[in-house]
C-alpha atoms as a PDB file:
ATOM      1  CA  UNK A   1     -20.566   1.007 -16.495  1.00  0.00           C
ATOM      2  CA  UNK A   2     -17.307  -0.902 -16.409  1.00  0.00           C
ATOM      3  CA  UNK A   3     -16.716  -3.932 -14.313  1.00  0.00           C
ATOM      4  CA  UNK A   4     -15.892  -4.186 -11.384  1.00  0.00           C
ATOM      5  CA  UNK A   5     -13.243  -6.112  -9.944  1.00  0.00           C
ATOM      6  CA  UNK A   6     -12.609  -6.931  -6.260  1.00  0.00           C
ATOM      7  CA  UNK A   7      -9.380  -7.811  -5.160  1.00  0.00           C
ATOM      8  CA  UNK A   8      -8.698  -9.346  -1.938  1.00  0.00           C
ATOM      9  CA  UNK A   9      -5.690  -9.722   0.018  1.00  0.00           C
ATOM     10  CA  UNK A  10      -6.992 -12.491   2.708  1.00  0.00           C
ATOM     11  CA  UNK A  11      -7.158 -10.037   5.563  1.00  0.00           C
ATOM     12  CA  UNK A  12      -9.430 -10.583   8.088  1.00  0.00           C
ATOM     13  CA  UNK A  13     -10.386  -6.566   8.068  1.00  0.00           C
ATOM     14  CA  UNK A  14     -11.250  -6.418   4.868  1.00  0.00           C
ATOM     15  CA  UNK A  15     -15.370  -8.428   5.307  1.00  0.00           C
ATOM     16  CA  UNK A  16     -15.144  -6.821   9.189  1.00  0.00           C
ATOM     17  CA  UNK A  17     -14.873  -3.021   7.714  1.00  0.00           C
ATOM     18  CA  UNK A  18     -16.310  -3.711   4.190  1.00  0.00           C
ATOM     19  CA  UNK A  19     -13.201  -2.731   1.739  1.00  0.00           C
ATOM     20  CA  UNK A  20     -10.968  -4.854  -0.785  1.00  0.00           C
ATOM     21  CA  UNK A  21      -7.443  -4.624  -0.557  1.00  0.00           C
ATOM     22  CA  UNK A  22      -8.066  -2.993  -4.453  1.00  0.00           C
ATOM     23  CA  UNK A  23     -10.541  -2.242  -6.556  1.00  0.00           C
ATOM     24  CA  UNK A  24     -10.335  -2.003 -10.761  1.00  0.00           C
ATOM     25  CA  UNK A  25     -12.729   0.080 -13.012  1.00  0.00           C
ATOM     26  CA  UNK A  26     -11.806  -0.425 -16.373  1.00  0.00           C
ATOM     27  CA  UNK A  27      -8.312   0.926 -16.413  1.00  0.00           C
ATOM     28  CA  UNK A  28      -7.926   2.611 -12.910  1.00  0.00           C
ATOM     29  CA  UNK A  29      -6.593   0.508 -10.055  1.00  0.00           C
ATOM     30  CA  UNK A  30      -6.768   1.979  -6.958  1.00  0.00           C
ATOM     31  CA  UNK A  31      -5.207   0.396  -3.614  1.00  0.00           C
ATOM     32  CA  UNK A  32      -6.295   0.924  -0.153  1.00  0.00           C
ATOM     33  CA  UNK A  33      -4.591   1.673   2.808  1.00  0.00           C
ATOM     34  CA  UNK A  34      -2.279  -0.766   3.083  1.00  0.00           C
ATOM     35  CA  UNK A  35      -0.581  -1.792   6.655  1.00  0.00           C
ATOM     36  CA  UNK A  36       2.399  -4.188   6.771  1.00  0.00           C
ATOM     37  CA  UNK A  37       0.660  -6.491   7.861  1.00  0.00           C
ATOM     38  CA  UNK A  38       2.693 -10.465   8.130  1.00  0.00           C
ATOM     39  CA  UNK A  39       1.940 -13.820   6.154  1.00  0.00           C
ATOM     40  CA  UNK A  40       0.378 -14.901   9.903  1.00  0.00           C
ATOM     41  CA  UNK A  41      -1.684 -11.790  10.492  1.00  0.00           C
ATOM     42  CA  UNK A  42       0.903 -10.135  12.707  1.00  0.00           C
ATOM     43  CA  UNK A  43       2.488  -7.069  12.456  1.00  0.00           C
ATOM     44  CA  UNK A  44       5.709  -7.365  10.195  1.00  0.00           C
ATOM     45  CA  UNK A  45       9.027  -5.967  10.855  1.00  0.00           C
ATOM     46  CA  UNK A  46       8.078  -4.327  14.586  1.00  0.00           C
ATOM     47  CA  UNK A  47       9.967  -1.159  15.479  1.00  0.00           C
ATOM     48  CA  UNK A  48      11.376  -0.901  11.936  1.00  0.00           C
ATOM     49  CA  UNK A  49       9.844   1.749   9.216  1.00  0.00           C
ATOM     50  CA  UNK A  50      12.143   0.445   6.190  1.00  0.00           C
ATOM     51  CA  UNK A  51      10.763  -2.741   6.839  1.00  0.00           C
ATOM     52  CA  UNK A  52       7.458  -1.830   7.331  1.00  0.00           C
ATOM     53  CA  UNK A  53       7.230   0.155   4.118  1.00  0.00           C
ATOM     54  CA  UNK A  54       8.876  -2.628   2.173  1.00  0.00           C
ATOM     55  CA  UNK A  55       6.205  -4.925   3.462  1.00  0.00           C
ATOM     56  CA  UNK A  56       3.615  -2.887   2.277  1.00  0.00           C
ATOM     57  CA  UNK A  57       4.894  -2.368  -0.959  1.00  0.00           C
ATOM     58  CA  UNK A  58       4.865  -6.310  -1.486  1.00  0.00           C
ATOM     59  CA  UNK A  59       1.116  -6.297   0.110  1.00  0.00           C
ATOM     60  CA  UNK A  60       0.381  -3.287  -2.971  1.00  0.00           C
ATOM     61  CA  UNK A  61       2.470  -5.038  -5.635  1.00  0.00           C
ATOM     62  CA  UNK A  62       0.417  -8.291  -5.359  1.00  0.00           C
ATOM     63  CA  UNK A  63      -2.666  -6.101  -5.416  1.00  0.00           C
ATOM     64  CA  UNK A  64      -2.221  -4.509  -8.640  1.00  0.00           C
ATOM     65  CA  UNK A  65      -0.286  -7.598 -10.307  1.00  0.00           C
ATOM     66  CA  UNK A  66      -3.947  -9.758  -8.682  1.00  0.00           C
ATOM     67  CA  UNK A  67      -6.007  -6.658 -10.424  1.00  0.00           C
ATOM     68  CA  UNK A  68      -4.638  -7.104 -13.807  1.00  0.00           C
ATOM     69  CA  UNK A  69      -1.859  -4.653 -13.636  1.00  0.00           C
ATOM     70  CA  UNK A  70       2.031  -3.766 -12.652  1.00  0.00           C
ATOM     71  CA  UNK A  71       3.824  -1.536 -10.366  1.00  0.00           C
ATOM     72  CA  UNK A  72       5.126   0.458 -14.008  1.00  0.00           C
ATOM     73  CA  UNK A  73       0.998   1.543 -13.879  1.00  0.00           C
ATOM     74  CA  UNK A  74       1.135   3.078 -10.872  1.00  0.00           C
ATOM     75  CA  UNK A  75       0.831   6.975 -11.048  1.00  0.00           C
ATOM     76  CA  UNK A  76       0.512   7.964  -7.555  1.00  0.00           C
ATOM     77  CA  UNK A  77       1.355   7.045  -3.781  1.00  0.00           C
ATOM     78  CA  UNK A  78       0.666   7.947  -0.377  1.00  0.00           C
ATOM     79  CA  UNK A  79       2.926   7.282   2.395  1.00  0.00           C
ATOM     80  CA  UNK A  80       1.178   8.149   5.749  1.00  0.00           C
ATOM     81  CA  UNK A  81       3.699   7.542   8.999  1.00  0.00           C
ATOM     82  CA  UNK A  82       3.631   8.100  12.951  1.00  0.00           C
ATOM     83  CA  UNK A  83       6.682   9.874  12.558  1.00  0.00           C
ATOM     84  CA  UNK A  84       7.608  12.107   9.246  1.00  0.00           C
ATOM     85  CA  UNK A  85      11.309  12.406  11.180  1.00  0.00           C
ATOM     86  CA  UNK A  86      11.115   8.466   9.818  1.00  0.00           C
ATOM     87  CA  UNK A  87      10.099   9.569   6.121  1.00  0.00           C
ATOM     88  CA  UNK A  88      13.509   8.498   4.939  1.00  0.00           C
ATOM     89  CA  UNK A  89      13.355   4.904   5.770  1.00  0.00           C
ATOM     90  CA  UNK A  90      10.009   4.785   4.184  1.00  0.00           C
ATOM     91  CA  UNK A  91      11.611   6.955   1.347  1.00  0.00           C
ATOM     92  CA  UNK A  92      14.402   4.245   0.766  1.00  0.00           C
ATOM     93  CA  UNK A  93      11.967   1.434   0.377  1.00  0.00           C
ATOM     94  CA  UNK A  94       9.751   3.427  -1.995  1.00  0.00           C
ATOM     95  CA  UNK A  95      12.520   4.237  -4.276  1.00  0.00           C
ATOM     96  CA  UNK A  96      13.505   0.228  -4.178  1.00  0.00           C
ATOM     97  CA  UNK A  97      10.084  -0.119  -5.913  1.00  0.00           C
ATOM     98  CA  UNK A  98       9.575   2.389  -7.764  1.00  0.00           C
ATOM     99  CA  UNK A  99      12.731   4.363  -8.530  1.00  0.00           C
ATOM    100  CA  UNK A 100      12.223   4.474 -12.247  1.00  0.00           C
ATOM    101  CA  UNK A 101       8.587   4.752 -12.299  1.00  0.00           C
ATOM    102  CA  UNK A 102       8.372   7.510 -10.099  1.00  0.00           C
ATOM    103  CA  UNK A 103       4.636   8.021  -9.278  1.00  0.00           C
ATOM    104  CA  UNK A 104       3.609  11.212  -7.662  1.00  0.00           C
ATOM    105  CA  UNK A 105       4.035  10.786  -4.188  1.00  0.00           C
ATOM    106  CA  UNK A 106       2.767  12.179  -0.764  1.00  0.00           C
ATOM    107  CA  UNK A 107       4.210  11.663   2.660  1.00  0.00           C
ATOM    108  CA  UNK A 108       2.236  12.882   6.303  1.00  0.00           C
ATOM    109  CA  UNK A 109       2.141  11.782   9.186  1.00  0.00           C
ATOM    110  CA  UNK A 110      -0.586  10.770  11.081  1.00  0.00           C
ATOM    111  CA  UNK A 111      -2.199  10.469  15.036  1.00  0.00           C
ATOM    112  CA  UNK A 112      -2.425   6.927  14.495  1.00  0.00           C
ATOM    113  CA  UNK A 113      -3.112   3.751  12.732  1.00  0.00           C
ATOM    114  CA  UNK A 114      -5.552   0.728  13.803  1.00  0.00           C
ATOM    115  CA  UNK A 115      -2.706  -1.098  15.556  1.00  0.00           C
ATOM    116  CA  UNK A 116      -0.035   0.618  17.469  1.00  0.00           C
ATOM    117  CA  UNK A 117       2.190  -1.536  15.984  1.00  0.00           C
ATOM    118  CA  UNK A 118       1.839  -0.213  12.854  1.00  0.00           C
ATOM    119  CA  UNK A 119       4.520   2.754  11.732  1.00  0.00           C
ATOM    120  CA  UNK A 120       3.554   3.237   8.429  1.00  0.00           C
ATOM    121  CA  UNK A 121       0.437   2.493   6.079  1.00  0.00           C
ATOM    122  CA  UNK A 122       0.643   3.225   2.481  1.00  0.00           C
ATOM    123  CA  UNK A 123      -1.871   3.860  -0.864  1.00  0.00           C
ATOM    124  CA  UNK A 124      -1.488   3.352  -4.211  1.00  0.00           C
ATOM    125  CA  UNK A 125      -3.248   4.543  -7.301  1.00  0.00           C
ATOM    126  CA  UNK A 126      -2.663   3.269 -10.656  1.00  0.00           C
ATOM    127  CA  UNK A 127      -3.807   3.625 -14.640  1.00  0.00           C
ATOM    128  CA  UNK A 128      -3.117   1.098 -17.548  1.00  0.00           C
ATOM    129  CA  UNK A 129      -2.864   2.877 -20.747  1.00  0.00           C
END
């Protein structure tokens, strides 16, 4: 069995529910729900989905970059919002990152998050040839 790598991002959920921010298996990377989450532990960019998004995106990008990888590995994301009438905020953001990588990519929207605060939460998945 490959090794396992653990990657933390420092928040305080992550020994609470029992995840890592991301996990790598040999050449898969995958990242878990990611909220946009602050440098404090607060909720970053209130009220504003763009934001949001782009604050998750640096949350994911450290992830993979702390897991051995880049954001040019990444094959597929998930964008899961409060409100899909908001998908192209999030959409702007996600082609900021990635819009000549171009992962396979998902948007829903969803009852809720963990914090009301929260308007978006995204995953990542991603393979190093």
């Amino acid at each position: 069995m490959a090794d396992r790598l653990l990657v933390s991002s420092g928040s305080p959920l992550e020994p609470k529910i029992g995840f890592s921010r991301a996990v790598r298996i040999g050449n898969n990377i995958a990242v878990a729900g990611t909220a946009p989450i602050g440098e404090r532990g607060v909720t970053a960019a209130k009220g504003d989905v763009y934001g949001q998004t782009r604050r998750c995106l640096e949350i994911i990008d450290k992830a993979i970059k702390d897991a051995g990888g880049s954001l040019q590995h990444v094959v597929r994301t998930r964008i899961m919002l409060m409100d899909i009438t908001k998908w192209q905020d999030a959409a702007r953001a996600h082609g900021e990152y990635f819009g000549s990588i171009r992962p396979a990519c998902t948007f829903v929207q969803v009852a809720g998050f963990i914090d009301a605060e929260w308007l978006v939460e995204m995953e990542a998945d991603a393979l190093i040839s």
